[in-house]
C-alpha atoms as a PDB file:
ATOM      1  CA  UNK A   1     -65.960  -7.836 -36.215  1.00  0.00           C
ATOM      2  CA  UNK A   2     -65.754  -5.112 -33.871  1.00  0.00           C
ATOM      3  CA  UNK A   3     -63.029  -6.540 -32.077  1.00  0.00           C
ATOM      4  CA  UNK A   4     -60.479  -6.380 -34.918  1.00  0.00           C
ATOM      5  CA  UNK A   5     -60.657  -2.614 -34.468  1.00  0.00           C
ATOM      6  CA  UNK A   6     -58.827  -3.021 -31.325  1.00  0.00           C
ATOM      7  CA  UNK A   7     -55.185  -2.224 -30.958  1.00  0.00           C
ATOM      8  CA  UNK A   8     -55.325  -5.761 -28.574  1.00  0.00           C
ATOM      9  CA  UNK A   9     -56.079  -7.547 -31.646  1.00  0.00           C
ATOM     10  CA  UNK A  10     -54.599  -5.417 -34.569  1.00  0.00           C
ATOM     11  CA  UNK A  11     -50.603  -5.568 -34.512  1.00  0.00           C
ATOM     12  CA  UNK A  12     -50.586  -3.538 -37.083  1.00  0.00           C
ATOM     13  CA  UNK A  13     -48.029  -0.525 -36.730  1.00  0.00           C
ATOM     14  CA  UNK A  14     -48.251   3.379 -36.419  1.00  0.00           C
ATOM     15  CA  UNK A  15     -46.858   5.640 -39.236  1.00  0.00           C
ATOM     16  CA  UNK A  16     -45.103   9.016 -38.387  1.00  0.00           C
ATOM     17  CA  UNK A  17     -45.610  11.026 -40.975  1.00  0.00           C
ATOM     18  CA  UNK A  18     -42.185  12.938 -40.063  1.00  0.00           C
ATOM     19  CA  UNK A  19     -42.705  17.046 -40.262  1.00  0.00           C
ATOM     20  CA  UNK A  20     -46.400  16.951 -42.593  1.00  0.00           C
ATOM     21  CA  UNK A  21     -46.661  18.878 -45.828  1.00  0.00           C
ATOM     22  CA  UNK A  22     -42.817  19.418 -46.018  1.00  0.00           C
ATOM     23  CA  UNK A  23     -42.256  15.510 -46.915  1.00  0.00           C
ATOM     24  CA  UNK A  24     -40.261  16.789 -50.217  1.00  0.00           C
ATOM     25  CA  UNK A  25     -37.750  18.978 -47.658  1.00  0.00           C
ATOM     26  CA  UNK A  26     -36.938  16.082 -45.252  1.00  0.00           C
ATOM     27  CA  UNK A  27     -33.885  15.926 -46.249  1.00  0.00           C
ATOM     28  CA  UNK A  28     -33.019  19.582 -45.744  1.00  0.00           C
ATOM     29  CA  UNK A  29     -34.697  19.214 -42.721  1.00  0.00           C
ATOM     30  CA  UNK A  30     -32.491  16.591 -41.410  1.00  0.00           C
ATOM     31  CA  UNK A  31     -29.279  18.569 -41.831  1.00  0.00           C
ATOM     32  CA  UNK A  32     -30.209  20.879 -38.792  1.00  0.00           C
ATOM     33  CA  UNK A  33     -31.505  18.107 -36.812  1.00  0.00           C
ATOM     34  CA  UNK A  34     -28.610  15.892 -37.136  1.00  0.00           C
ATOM     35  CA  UNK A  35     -26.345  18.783 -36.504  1.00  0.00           C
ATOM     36  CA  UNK A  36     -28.211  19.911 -33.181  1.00  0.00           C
ATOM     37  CA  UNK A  37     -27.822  16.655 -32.029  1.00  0.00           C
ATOM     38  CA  UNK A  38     -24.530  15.707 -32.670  1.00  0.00           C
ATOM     39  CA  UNK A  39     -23.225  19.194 -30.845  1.00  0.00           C
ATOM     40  CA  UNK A  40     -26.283  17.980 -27.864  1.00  0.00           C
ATOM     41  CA  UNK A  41     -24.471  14.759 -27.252  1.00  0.00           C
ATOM     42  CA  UNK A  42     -21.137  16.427 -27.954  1.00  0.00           C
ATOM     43  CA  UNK A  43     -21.516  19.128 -25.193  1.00  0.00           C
ATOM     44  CA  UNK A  44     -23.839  16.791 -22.661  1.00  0.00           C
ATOM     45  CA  UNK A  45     -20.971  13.898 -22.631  1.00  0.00           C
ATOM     46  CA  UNK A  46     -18.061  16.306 -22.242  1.00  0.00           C
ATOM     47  CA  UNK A  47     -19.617  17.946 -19.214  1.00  0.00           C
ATOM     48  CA  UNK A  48     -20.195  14.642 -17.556  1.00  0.00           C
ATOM     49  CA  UNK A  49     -16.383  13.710 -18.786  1.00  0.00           C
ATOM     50  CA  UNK A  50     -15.468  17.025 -16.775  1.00  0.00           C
ATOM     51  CA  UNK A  51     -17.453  16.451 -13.770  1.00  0.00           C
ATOM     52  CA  UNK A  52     -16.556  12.839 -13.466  1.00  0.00           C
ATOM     53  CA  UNK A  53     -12.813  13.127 -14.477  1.00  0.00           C
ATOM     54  CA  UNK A  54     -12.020  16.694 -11.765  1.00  0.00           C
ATOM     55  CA  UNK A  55     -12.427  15.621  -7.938  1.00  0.00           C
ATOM     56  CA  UNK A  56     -12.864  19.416  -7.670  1.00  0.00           C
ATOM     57  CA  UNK A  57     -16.085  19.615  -9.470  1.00  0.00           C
ATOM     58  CA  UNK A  58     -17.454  16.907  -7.535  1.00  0.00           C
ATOM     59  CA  UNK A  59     -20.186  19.300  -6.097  1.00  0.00           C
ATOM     60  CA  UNK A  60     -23.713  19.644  -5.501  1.00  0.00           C
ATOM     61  CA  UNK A  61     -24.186  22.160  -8.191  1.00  0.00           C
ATOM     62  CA  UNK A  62     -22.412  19.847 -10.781  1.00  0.00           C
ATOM     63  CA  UNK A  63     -23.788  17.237 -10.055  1.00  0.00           C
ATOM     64  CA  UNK A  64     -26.722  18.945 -10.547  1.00  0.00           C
ATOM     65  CA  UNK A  65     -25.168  19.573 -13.745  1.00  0.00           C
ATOM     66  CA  UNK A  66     -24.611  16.260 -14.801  1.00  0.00           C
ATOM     67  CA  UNK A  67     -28.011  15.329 -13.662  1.00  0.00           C
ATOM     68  CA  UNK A  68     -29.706  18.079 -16.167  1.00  0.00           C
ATOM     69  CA  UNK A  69     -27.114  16.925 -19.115  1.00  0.00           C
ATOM     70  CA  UNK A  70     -28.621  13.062 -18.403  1.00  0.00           C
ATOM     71  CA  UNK A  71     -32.095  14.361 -19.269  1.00  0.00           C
ATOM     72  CA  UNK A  72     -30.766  16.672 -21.752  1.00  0.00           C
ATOM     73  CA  UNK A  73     -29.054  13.651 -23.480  1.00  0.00           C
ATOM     74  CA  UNK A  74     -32.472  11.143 -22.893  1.00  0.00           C
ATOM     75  CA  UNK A  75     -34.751  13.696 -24.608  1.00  0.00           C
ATOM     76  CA  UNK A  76     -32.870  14.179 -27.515  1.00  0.00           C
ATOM     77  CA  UNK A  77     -32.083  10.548 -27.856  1.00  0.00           C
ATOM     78  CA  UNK A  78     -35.793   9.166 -27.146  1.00  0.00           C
ATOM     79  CA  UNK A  79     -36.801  11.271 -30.469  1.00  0.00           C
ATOM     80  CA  UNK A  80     -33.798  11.795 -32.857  1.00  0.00           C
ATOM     81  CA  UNK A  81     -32.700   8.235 -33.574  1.00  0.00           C
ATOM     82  CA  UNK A  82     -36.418   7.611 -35.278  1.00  0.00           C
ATOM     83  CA  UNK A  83     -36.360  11.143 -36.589  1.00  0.00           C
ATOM     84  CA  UNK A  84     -33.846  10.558 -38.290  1.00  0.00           C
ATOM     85  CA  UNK A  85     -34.645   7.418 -39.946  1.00  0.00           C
ATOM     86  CA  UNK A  86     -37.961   9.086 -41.180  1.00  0.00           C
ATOM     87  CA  UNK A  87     -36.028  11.752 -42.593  1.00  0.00           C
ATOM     88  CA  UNK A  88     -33.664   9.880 -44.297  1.00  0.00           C
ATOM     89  CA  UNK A  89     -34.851   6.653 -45.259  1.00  0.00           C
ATOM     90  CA  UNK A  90     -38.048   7.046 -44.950  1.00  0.00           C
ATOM     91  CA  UNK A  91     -38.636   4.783 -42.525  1.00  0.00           C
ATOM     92  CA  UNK A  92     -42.411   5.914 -41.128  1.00  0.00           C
ATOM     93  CA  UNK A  93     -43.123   2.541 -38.759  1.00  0.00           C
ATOM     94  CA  UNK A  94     -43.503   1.457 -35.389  1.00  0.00           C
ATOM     95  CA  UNK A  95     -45.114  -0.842 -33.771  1.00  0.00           C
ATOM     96  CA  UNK A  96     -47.469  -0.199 -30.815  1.00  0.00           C
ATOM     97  CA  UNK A  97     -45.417  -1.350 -27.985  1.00  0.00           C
ATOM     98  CA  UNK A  98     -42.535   0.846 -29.461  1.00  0.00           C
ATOM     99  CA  UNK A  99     -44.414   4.063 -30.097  1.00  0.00           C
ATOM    100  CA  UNK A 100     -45.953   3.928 -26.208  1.00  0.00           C
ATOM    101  CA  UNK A 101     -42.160   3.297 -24.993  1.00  0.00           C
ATOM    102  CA  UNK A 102     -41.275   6.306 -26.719  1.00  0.00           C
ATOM    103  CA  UNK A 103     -43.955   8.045 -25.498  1.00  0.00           C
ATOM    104  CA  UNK A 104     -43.294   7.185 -21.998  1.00  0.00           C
ATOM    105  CA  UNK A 105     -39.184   7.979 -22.287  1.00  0.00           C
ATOM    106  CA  UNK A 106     -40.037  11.103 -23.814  1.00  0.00           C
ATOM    107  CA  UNK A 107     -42.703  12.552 -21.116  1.00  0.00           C
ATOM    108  CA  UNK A 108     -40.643  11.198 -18.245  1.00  0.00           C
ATOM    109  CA  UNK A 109     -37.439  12.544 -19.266  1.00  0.00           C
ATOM    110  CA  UNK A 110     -39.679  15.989 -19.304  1.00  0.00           C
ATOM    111  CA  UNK A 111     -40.815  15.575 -15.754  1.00  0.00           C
ATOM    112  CA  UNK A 112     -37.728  14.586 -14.649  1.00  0.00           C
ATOM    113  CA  UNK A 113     -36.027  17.405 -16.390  1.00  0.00           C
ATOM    114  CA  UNK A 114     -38.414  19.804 -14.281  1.00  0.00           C
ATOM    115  CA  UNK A 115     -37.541  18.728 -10.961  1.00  0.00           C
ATOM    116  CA  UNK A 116     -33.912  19.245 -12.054  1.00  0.00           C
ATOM    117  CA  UNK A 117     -34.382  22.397 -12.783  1.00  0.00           C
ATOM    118  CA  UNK A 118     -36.639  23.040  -9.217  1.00  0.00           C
ATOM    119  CA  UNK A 119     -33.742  21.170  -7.499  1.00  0.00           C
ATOM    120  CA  UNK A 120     -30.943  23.956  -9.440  1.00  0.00           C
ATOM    121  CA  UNK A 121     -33.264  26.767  -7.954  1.00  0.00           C
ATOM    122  CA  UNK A 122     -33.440  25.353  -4.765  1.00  0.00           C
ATOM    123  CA  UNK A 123     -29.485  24.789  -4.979  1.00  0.00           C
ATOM    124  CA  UNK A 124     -29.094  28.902  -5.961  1.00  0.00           C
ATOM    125  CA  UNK A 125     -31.220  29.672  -3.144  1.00  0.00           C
ATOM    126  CA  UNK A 126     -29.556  28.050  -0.246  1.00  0.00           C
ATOM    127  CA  UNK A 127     -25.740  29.467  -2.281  1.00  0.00           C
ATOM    128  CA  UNK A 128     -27.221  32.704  -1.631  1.00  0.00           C
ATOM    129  CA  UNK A 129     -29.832  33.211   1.004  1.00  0.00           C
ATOM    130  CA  UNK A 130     -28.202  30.813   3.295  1.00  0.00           C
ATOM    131  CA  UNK A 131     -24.486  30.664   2.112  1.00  0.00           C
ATOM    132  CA  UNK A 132     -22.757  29.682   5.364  1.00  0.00           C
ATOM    133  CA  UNK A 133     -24.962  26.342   5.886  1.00  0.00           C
ATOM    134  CA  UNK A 134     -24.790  25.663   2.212  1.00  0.00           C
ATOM    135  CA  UNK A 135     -22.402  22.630   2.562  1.00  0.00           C
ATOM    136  CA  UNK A 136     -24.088  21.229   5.498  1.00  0.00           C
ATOM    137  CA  UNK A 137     -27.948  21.683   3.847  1.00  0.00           C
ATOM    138  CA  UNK A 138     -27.085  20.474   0.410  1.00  0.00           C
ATOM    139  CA  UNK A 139     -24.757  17.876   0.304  1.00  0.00           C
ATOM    140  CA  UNK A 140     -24.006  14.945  -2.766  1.00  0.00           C
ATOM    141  CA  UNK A 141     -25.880  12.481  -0.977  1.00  0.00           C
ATOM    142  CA  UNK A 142     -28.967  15.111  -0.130  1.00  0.00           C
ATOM    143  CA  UNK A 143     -28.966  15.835  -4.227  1.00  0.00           C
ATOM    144  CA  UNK A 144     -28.519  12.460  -4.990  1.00  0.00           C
ATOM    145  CA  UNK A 145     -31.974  11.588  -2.973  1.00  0.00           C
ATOM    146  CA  UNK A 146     -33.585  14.634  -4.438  1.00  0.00           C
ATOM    147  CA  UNK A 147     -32.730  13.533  -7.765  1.00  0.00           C
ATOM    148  CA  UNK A 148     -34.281   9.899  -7.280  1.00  0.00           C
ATOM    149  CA  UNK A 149     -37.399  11.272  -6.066  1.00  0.00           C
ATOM    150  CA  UNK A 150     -37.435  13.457  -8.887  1.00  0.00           C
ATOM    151  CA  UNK A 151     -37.109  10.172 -10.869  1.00  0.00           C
ATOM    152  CA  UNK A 152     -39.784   8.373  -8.771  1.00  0.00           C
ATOM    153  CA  UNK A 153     -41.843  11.381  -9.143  1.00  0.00           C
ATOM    154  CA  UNK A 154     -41.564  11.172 -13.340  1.00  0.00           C
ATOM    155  CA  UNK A 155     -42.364   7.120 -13.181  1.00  0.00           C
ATOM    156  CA  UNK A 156     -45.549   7.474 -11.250  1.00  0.00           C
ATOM    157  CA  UNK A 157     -46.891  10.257 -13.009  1.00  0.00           C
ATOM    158  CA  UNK A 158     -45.936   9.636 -17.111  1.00  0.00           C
ATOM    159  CA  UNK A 159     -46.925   5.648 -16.454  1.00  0.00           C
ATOM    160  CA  UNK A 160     -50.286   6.366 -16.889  1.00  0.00           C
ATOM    161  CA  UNK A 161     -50.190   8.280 -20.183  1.00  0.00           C
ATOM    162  CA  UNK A 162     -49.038   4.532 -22.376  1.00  0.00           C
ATOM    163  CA  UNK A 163     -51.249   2.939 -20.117  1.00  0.00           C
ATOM    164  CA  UNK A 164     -54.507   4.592 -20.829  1.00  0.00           C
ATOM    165  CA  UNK A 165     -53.518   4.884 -25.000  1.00  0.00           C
ATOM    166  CA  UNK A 166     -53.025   0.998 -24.680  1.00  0.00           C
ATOM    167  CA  UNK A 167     -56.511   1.004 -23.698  1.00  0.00           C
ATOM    168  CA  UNK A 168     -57.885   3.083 -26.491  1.00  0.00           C
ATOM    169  CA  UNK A 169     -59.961   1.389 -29.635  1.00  0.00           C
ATOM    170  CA  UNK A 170     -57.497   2.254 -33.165  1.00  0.00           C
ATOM    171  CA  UNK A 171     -58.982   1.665 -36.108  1.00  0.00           C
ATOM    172  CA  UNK A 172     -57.926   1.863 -39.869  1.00  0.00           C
ATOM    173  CA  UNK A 173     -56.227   5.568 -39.340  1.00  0.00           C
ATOM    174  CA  UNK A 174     -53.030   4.699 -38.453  1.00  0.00           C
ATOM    175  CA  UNK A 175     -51.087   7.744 -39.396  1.00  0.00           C
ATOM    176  CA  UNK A 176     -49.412  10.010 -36.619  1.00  0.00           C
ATOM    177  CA  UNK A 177     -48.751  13.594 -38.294  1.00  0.00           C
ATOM    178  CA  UNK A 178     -45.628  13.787 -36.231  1.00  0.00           C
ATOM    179  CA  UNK A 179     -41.528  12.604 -35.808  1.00  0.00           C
ATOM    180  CA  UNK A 180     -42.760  11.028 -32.552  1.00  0.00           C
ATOM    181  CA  UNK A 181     -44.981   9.298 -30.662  1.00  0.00           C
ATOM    182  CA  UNK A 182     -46.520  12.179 -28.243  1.00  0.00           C
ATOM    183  CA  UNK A 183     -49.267  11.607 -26.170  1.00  0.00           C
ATOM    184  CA  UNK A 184     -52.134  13.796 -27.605  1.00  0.00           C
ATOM    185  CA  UNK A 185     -50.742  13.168 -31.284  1.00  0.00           C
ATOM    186  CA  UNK A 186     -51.727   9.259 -30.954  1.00  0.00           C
ATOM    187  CA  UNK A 187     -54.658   9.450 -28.484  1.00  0.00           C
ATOM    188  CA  UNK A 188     -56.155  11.765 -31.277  1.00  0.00           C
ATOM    189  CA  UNK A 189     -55.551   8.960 -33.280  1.00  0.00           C
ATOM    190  CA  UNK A 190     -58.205   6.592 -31.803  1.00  0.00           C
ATOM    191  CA  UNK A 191     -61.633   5.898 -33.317  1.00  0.00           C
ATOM    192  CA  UNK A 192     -62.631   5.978 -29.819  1.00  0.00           C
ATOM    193  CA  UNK A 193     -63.299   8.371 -26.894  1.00  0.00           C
ATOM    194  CA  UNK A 194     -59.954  10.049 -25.249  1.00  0.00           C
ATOM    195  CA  UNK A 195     -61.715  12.695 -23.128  1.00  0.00           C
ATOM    196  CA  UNK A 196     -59.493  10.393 -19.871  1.00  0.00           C
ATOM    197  CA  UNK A 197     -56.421  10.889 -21.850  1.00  0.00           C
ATOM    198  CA  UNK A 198     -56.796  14.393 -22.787  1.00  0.00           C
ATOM    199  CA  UNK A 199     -57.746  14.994 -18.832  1.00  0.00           C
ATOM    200  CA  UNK A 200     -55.171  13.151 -17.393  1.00  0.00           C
ATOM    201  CA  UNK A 201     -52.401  14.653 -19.730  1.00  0.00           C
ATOM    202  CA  UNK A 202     -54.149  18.218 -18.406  1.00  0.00           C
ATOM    203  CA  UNK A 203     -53.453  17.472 -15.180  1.00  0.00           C
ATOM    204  CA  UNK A 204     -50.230  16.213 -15.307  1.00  0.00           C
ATOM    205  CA  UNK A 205     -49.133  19.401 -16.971  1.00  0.00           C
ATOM    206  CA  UNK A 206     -50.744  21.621 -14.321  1.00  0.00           C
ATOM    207  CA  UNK A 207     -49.568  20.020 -11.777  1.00  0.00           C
ATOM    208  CA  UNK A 208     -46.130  19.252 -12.248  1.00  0.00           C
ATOM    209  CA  UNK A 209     -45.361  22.354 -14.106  1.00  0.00           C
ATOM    210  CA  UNK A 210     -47.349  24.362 -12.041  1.00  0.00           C
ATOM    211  CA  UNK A 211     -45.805  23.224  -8.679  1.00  0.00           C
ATOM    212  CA  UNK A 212     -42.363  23.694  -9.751  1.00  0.00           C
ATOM    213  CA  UNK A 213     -42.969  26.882 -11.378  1.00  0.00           C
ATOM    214  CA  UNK A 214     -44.408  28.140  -8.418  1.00  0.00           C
ATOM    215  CA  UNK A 215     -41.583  26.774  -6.238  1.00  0.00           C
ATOM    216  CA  UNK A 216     -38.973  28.334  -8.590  1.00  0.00           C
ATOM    217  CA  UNK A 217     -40.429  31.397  -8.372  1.00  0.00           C
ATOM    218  CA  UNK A 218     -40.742  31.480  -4.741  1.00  0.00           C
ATOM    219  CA  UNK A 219     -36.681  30.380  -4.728  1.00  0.00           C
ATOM    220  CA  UNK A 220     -36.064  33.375  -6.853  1.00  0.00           C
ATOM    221  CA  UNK A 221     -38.787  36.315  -4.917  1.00  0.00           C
ATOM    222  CA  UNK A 222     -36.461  34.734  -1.254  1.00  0.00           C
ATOM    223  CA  UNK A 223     -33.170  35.754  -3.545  1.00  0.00           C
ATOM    224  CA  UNK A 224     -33.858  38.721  -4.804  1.00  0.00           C
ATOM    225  CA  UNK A 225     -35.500  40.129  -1.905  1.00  0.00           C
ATOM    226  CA  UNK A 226     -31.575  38.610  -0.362  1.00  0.00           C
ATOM    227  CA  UNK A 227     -30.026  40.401  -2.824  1.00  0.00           C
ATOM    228  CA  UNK A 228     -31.436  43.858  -2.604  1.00  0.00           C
ATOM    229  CA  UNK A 229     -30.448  43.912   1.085  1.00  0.00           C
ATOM    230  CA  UNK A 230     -27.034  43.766  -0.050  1.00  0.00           C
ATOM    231  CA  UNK A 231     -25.422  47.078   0.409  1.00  0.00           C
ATOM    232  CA  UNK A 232     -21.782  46.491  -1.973  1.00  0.00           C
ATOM    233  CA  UNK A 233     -22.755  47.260  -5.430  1.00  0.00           C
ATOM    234  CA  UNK A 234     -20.212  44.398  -6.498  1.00  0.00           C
ATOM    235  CA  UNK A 235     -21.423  41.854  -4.001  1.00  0.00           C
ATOM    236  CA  UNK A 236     -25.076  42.432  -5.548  1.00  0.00           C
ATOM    237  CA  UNK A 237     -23.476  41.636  -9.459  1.00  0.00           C
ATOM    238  CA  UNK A 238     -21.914  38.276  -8.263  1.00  0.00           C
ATOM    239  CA  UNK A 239     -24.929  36.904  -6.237  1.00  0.00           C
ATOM    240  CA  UNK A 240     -27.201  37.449  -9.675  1.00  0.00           C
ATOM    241  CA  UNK A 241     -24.661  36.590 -11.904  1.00  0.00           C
ATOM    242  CA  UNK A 242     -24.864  33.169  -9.835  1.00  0.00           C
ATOM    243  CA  UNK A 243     -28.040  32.398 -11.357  1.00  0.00           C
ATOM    244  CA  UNK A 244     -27.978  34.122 -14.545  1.00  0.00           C
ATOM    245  CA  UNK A 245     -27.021  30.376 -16.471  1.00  0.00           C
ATOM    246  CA  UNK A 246     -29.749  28.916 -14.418  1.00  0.00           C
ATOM    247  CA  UNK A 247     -32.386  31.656 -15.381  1.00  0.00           C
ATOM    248  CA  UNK A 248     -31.535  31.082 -19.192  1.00  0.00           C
ATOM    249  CA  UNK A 249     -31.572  27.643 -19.045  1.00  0.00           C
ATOM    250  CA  UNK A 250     -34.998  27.719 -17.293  1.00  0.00           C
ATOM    251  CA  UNK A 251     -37.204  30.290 -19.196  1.00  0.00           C
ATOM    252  CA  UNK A 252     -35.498  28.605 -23.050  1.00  0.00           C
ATOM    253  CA  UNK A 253     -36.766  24.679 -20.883  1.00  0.00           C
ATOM    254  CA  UNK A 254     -40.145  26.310 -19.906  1.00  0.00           C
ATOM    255  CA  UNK A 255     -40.916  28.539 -22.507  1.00  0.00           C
ATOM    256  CA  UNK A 256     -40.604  25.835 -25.341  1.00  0.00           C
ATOM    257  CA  UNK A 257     -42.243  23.117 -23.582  1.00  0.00           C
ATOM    258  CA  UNK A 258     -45.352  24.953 -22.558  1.00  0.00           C
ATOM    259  CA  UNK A 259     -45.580  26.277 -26.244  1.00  0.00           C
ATOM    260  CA  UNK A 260     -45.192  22.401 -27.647  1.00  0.00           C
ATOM    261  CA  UNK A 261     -47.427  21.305 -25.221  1.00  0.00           C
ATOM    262  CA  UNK A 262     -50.475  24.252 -25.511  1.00  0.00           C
ATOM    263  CA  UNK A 263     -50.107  24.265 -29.064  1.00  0.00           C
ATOM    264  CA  UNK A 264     -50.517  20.560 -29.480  1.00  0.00           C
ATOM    265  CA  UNK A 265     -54.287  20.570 -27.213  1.00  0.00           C
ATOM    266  CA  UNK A 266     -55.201  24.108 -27.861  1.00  0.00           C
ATOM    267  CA  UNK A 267     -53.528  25.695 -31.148  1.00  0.00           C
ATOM    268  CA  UNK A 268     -55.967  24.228 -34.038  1.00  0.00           C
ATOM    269  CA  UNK A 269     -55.381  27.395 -35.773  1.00  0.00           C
ATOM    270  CA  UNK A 270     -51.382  26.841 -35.953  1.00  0.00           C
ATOM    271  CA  UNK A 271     -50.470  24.333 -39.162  1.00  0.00           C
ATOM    272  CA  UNK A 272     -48.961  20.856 -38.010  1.00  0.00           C
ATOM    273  CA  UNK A 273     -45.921  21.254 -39.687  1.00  0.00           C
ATOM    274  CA  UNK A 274     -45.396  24.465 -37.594  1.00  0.00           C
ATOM    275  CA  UNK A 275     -46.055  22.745 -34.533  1.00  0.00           C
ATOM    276  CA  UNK A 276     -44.181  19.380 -35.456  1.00  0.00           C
ATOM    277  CA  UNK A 277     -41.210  21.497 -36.215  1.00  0.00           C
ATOM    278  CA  UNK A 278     -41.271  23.277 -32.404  1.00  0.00           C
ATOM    279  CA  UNK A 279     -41.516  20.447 -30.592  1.00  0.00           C
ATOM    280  CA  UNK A 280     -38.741  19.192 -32.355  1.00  0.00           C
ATOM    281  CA  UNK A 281     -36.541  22.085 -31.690  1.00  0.00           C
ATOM    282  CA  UNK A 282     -38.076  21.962 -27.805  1.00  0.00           C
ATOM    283  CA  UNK A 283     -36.251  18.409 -27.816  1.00  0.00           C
ATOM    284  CA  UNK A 284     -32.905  19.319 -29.811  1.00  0.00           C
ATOM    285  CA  UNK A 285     -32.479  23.137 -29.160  1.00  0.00           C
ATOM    286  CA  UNK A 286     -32.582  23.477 -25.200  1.00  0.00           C
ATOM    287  CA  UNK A 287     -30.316  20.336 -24.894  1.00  0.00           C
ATOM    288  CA  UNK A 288     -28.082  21.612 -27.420  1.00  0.00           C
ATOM    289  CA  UNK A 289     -27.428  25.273 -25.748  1.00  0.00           C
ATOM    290  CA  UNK A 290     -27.367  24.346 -21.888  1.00  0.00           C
ATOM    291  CA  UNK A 291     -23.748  22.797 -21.675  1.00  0.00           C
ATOM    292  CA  UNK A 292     -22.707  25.717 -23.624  1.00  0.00           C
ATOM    293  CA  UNK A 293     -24.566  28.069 -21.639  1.00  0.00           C
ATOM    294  CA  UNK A 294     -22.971  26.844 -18.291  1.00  0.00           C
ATOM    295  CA  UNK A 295     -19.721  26.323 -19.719  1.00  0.00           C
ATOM    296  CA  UNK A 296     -19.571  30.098 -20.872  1.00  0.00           C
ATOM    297  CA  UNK A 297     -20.924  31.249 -17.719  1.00  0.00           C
ATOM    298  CA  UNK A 298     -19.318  29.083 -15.334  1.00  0.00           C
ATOM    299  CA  UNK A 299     -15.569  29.867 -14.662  1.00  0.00           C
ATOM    300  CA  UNK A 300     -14.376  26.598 -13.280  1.00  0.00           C
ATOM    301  CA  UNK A 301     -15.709  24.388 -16.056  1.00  0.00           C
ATOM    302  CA  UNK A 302     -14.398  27.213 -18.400  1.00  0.00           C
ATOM    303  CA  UNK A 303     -11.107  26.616 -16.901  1.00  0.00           C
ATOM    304  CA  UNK A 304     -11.439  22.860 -17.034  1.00  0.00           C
ATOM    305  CA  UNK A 305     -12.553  22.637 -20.603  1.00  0.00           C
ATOM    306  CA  UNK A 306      -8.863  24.797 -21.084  1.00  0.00           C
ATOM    307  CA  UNK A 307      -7.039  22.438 -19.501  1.00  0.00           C
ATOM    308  CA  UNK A 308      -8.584  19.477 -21.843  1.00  0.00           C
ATOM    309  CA  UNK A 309      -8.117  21.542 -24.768  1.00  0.00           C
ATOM    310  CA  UNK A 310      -4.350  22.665 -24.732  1.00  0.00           C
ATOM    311  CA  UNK A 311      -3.344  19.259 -24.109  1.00  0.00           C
END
């Protein structure tokens, strides 16, 4: 009898709860969500309409650009759809091979979005530190490889995660207090032992956020240390203003994700409906605000998304 406990044998679905203990406000809920993501895809597909549509944006850094708006546009889109449904129809259920896709789309596209935003630092420091070899060191083809190995890099590690949770014993608690299928949320779910899971998603965390952290911050200790050799006061303004869409970008990407994540292991004290409502906004809000923030702060797409409009 013991082997009808196991998901191998029990087809029986997973229910997301949506946002728990605000069930009677979904729909309220839903207005801001729907709204964030419509102005995420919005922004994301215009700047790879710009990019793609202007030979003279065909650059490193936007590429780059439309590289970050691709995983900007995959977050948002491995979540919302579902979201949605819960908070509208009330459709709770997925199956077990569709809940550990999710889960794998969403904590790839995370990875991925990380060595992105290395790659942009990396990009920033070269512009800067090394301006006069900048076209010869970072070419479309360079970022192009960069970005695949960021991609290989997201595969090999988030793979695991559905993998193991495949593994793991479910019995008759079925019900995921959450709008998606996130790693910890399900394992938890299991009537069996997760200590691997837990581990593993530890690691992953620490080591892929902690290497590019500590890369990025190298990039940016090299550029600052470039910058404050500059004598012209003017000079100085424009090399930081360089990365001043890149540094907003990064601590809004970092700073929600490692509160989603902590708070999800470590924050028993913090009510679920507080944390299922973050990590939410980690998946809509960033994606949401980054085209916008490049667009203000970067003249040429400025200029290009002028040239769109007044036609």
């Amino acid at each position: 009898m013991a082997a009808f406990n196991l998901t191998t044998f029990d087809p029986s679905p997973f229910i997301l709860m949506g946002i728990p203990a605000l069930e009677a406000a979904h729909l309220w809920i839903s207005i801001p969500f729907s709204t964030f993501y419509i102005i995420s895809l919005f922004g994301n597909f215009m700047l790879l309409f710009l990019v793609g549509k202007e030979q003279t944006l065909h650059k490193p850094m936007y590429l780059l650009l439309c590289m970050l708006a691709l995983t900007d546009i995959g977050m948002s889109t491995s979540v919302m759809p579902k979201a949605l449904c819960i908070l509208w129809f009330n459709l709770n259920g997925i199956t077990m091979g569709g809940c550990l896709t999710q889960m794998f789309y969403i904590h790839a596209v995370s990875v991925m979005q990380s060595a992105v935003l290395l790659t942009m630092a990396f990009d920033r420091y070269v512009a800067i530190c090394n301006p006069l070899r900048y076209t010869t060191i970072l070419t479309n083809v360079r970022i192009a490889k960069l970005g695949l190995v960021g991609l290989t890099r997201a595969v090999l590690f988030i793979l695991p995660m559905p993998l193991l949770v495949s593994r793991l014993p479910f019995c008759a608690n079925r019900i995921i207090p959450h709008t998606y299928c996130e790693h910890m949320a399900v394992a938890k779910m299991s009537c069996g032992d997760f200590t691997v899971n837990r581990t593993y998603g530890l690691v992953v965390a620490f080591v892929v956020i902690g290497f590019d952290l500590t890369l990025i911050a190298l990039s940016y200790s090299l550029i600052i240390r470039a910058v404050l050799r500059i004598s012209s006061k003017k000079a100085h303004q424009k090399a930081l203003n360089t990365c001043t869409a890149h540094i907003c970008v990064m601590l809004m990407s970092y700073t929600a994700c490692l509160f989603t994540y902590l708070t999800q292991r470590f924050g028993q004290g913090i009510a679920s409906h507080v944390h299922v409502t973050f990590a939410n906004f980690y998946l809509l809000v960033p994606p949401m605000l980054n085209p916008i923030i490049y667009g203000v702060k970067t003249k040429e797409l400025r200029d290009k998304v002028g040239k769109y409009s007044c036609r």
